[in-house]
Protein backbone atom coordinates (compact mmCIF):
# COMPACT_ATOMS: atom_id res chain seq x y z
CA UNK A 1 0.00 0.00 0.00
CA UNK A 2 1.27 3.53 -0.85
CA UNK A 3 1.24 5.79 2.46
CA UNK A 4 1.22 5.16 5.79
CA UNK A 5 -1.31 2.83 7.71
CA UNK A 6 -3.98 4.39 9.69
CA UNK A 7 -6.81 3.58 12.24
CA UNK A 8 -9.52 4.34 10.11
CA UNK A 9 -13.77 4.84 11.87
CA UNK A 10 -16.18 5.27 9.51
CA UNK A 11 -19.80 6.50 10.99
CA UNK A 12 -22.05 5.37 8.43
CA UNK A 13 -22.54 2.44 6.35
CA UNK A 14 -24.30 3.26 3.53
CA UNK A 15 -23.55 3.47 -0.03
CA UNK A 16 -21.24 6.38 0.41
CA UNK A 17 -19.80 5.02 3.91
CA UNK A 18 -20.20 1.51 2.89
CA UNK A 19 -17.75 1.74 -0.33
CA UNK A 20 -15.12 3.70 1.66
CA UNK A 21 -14.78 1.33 4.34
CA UNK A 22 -14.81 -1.49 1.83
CA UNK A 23 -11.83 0.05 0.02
CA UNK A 24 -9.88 1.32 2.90
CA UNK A 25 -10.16 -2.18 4.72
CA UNK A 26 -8.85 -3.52 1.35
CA UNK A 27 -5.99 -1.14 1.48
CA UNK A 28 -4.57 -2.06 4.65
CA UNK A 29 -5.76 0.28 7.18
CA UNK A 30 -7.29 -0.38 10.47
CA UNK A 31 -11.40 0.09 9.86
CA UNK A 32 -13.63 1.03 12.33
CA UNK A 33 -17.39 1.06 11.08
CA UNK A 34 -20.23 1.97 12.83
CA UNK A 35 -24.32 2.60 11.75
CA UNK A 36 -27.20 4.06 13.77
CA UNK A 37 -28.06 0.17 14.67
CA UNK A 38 -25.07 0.00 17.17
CA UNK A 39 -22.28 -2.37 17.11
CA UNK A 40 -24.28 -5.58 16.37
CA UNK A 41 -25.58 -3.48 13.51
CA UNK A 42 -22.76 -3.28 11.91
CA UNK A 43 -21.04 -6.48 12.94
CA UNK A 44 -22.10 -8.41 9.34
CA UNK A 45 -20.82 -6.08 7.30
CA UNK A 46 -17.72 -5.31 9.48
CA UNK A 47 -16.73 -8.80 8.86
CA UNK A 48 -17.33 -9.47 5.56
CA UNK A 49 -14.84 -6.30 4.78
CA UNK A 50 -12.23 -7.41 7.53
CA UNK A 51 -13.02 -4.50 9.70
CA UNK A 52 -14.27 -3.96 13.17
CA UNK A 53 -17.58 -3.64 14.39
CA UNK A 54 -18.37 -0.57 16.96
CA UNK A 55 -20.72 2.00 17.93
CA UNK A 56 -20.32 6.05 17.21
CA UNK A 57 -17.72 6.36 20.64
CA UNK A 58 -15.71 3.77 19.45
CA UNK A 59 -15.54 4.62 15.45
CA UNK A 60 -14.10 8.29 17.17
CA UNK A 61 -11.98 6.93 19.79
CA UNK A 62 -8.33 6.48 19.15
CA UNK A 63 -8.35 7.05 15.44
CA UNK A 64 -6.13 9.30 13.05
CA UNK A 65 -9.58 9.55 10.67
CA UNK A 66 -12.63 10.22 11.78
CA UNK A 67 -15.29 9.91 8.09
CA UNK A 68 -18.79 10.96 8.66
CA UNK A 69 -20.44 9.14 5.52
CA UNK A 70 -24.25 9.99 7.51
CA UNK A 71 -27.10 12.71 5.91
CA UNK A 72 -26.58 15.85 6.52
CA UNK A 73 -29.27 16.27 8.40
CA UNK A 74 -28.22 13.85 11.06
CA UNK A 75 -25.34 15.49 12.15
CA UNK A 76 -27.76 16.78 14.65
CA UNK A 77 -28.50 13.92 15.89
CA UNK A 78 -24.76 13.01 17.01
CA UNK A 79 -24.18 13.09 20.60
CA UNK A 80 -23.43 16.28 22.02
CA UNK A 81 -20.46 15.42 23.44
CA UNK A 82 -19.00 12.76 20.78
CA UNK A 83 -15.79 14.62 19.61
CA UNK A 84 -15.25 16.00 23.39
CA UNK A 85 -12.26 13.98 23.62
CA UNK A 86 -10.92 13.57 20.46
CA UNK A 87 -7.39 15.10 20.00
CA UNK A 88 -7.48 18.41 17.59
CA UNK A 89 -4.73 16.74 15.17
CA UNK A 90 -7.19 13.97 14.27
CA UNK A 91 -8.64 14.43 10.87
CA UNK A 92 -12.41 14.82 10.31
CA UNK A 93 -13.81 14.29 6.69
CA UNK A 94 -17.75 15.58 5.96
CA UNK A 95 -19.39 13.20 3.01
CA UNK A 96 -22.85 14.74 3.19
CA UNK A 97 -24.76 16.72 0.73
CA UNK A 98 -28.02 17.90 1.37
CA UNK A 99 -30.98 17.19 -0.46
CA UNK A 100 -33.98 19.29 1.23
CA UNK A 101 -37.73 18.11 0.11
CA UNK A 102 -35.99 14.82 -1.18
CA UNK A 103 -34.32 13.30 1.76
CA UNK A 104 -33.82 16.24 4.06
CA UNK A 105 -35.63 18.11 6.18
CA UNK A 106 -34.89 21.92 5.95
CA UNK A 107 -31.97 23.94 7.36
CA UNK A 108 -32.64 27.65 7.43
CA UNK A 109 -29.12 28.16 7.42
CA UNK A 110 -28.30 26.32 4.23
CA UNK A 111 -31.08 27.08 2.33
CA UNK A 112 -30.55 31.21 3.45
CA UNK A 113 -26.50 30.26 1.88
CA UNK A 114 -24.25 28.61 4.23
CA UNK A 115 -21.75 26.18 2.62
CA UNK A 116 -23.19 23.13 3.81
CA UNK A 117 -19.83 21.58 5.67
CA UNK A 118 -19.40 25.11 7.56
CA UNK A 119 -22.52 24.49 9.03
CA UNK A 120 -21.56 20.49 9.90
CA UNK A 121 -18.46 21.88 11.59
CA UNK A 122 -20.70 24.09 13.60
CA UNK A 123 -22.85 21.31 14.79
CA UNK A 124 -20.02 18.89 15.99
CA UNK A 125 -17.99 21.73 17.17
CA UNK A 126 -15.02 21.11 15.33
CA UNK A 127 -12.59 21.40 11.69
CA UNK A 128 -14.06 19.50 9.13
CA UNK A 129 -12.60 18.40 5.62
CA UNK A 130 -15.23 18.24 2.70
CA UNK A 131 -14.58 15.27 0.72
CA UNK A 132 -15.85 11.88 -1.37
CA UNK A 133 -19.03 14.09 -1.98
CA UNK A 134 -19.19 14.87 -5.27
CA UNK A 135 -18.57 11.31 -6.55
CA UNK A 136 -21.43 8.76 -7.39
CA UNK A 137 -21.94 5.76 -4.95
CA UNK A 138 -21.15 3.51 -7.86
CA UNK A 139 -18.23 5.76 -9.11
CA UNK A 140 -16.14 5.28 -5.77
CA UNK A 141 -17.04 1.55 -5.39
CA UNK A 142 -16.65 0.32 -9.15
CA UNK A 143 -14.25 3.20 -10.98
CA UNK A 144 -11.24 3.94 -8.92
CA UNK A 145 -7.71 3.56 -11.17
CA UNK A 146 -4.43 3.14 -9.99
CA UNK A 147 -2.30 6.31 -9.73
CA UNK A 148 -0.84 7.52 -12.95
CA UNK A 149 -3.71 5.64 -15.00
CA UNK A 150 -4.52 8.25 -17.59
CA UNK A 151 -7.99 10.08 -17.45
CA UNK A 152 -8.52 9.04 -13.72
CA UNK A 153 -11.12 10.44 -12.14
CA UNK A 154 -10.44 13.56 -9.66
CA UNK A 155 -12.25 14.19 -6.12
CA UNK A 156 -12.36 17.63 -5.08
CA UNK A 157 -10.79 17.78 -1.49
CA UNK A 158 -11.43 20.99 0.75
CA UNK A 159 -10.91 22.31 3.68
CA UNK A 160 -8.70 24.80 6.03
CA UNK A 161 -6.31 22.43 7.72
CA UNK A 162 -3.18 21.69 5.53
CA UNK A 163 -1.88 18.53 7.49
CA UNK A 164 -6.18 16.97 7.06
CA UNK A 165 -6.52 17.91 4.07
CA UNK A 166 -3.35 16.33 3.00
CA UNK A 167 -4.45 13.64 4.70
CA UNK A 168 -7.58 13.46 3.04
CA UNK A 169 -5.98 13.64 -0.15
CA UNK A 170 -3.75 10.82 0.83
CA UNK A 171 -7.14 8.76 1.10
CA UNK A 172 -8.99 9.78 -2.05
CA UNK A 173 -5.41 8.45 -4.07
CA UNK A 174 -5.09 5.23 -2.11
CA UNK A 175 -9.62 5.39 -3.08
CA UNK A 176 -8.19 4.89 -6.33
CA UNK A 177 -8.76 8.78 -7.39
CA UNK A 178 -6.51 12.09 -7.74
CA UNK A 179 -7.09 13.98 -5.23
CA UNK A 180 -7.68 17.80 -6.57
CA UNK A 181 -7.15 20.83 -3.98
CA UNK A 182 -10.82 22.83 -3.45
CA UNK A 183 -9.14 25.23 -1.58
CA UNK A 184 -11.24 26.40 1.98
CA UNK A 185 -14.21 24.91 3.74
CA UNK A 186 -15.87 28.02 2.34
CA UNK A 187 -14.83 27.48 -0.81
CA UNK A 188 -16.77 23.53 -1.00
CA UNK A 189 -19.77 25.19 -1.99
CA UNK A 190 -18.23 24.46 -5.48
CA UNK A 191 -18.52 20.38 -4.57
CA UNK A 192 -22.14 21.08 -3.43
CA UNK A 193 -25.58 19.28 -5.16
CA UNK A 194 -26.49 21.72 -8.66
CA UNK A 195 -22.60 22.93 -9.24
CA UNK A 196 -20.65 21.85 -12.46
CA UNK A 197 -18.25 19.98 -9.74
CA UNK A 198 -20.70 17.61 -8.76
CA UNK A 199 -21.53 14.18 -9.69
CA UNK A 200 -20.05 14.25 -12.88
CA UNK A 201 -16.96 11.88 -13.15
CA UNK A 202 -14.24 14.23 -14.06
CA UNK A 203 -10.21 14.17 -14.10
CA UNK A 204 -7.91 16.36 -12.40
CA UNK A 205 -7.99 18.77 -15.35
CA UNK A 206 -11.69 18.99 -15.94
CA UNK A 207 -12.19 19.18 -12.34
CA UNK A 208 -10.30 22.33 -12.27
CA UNK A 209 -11.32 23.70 -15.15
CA UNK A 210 -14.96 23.06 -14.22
CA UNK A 211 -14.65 24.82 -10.85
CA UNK A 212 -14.60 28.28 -11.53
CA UNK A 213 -17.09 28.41 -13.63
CA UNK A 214 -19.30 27.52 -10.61
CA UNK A 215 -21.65 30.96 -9.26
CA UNK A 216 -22.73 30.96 -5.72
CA UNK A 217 -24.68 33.90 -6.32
CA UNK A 218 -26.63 31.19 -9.05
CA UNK A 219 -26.18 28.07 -7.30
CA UNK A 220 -28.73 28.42 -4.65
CA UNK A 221 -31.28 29.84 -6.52
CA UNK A 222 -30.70 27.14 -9.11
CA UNK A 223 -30.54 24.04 -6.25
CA UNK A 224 -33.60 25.41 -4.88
CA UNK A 225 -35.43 25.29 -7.94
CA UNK A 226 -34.39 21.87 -9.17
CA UNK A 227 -35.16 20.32 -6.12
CA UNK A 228 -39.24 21.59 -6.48
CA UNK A 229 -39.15 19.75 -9.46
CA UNK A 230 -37.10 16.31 -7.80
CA UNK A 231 -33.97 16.94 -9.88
CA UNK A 232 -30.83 16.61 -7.42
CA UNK A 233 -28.54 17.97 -9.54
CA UNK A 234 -27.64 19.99 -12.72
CA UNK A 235 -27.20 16.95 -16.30
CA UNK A 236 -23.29 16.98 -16.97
């Protein structure tokens, strides 16, 4: 395995959380996974990926990596003091996306224009790093490439913190993507549901290229009004 080996908990094991853990397992590191059905919930699947079984405390205790792969709106349902003890160097990745009228239920704050990962990092109190968002289910379980395979897809990695995000980056190449540089949590609004970033199986270069041409000013407006109609996100 390229990189170092690290412990590795995974809250969520659904499509999005489910493929991760499956591919990290598979890459050597030590994999925590945990689901809102508590340890025994997640014991089948932890063993048919080789990875542990636990329950949200222990997928956040003693780990370099902490991925939240749950919806958005669930972040709220956390517990309040989950990350209390968990050292400030450890690296939190945010998954979610928000889908209001779909899947969601509303967040004033989201819908009124705050990037959706500034507002997880205000719920659980700390750093986040936005990341394996804007990639299909079936893209990161089925189309990862080794590194230097040409045309390989990108994933857009932000966040504030250089030493996560490098982190993160770390884990989208070892994913089987190239990790491309978003720039700030405040900047992932460009990763978000109805941008050009999102969903649509780029590389590197057309994930940078395709990035600026993202508007906030347009994007919310435009979001909103798919989702009346039940589209989730803009055709590629």
């Amino acid at each position: 395995m390229e990189g170092r080996i690290m412990k590795i908990g995974i809250i969520g094991t659904g499509n999005i959380g489910g493929a991760l853990a499956r591919k990290l397992s598979a890459a050597g590191h030590d994999v925590r996974v945990a689901n809102s059905s508590g340890t025994e919930g997640a014991r089948a699947f932890a063993r048919e990926i080789g990875a542990e079984p636990t329950d949200v405390h222990g997928a956040v205790a003693g780990v370099n990596v902490i991925i939240l792969a749950i919806p958005l709106p669930a972040m709220r349902e956390l517990p309040a003091n989950l990350f209390d003890r968990v050292p400030i160097e450890t690296t939190i990745i945010d998954t979610s996306n928000y889908y209001p009228g779909l899947r969601d239920s509303r967040i004033p704050e989201i819908d009124d224009g705050l990037t959706e990962s500034v507002w997880v990092a205000r719920q659980i109190g700390r750093p986040v790093i936005k990341a394996f968002n804007n990639a299909l289910a079936y893209t990161l379980a089925e189309l990862g490439k080794p590194k230097g395979t040409p045309s390989r897809l990108a994933i857009a990695v932000a966040g504030d913190d250089v030493r996560s995000k490098q982190t993160a980056m770390e884990l989208v190449n070892q994913a089987g993507f190239d990790p491309v540089d978003a720039g700030s949590l405040e900047d992932s609004w460009r990763q978000q549901p109805s941008t050009p970033s999102y969903c649509c199986d780029y590389d590197a270069r057309g994930s940078r290229c395709g990035n600026p041409w993202s508007c906030r000013h347009e994007a919310g407006p435009v979001a909103r009004a798919l989702r009346e109609v039940g589209v989730e996100s803009l055709p590629c």
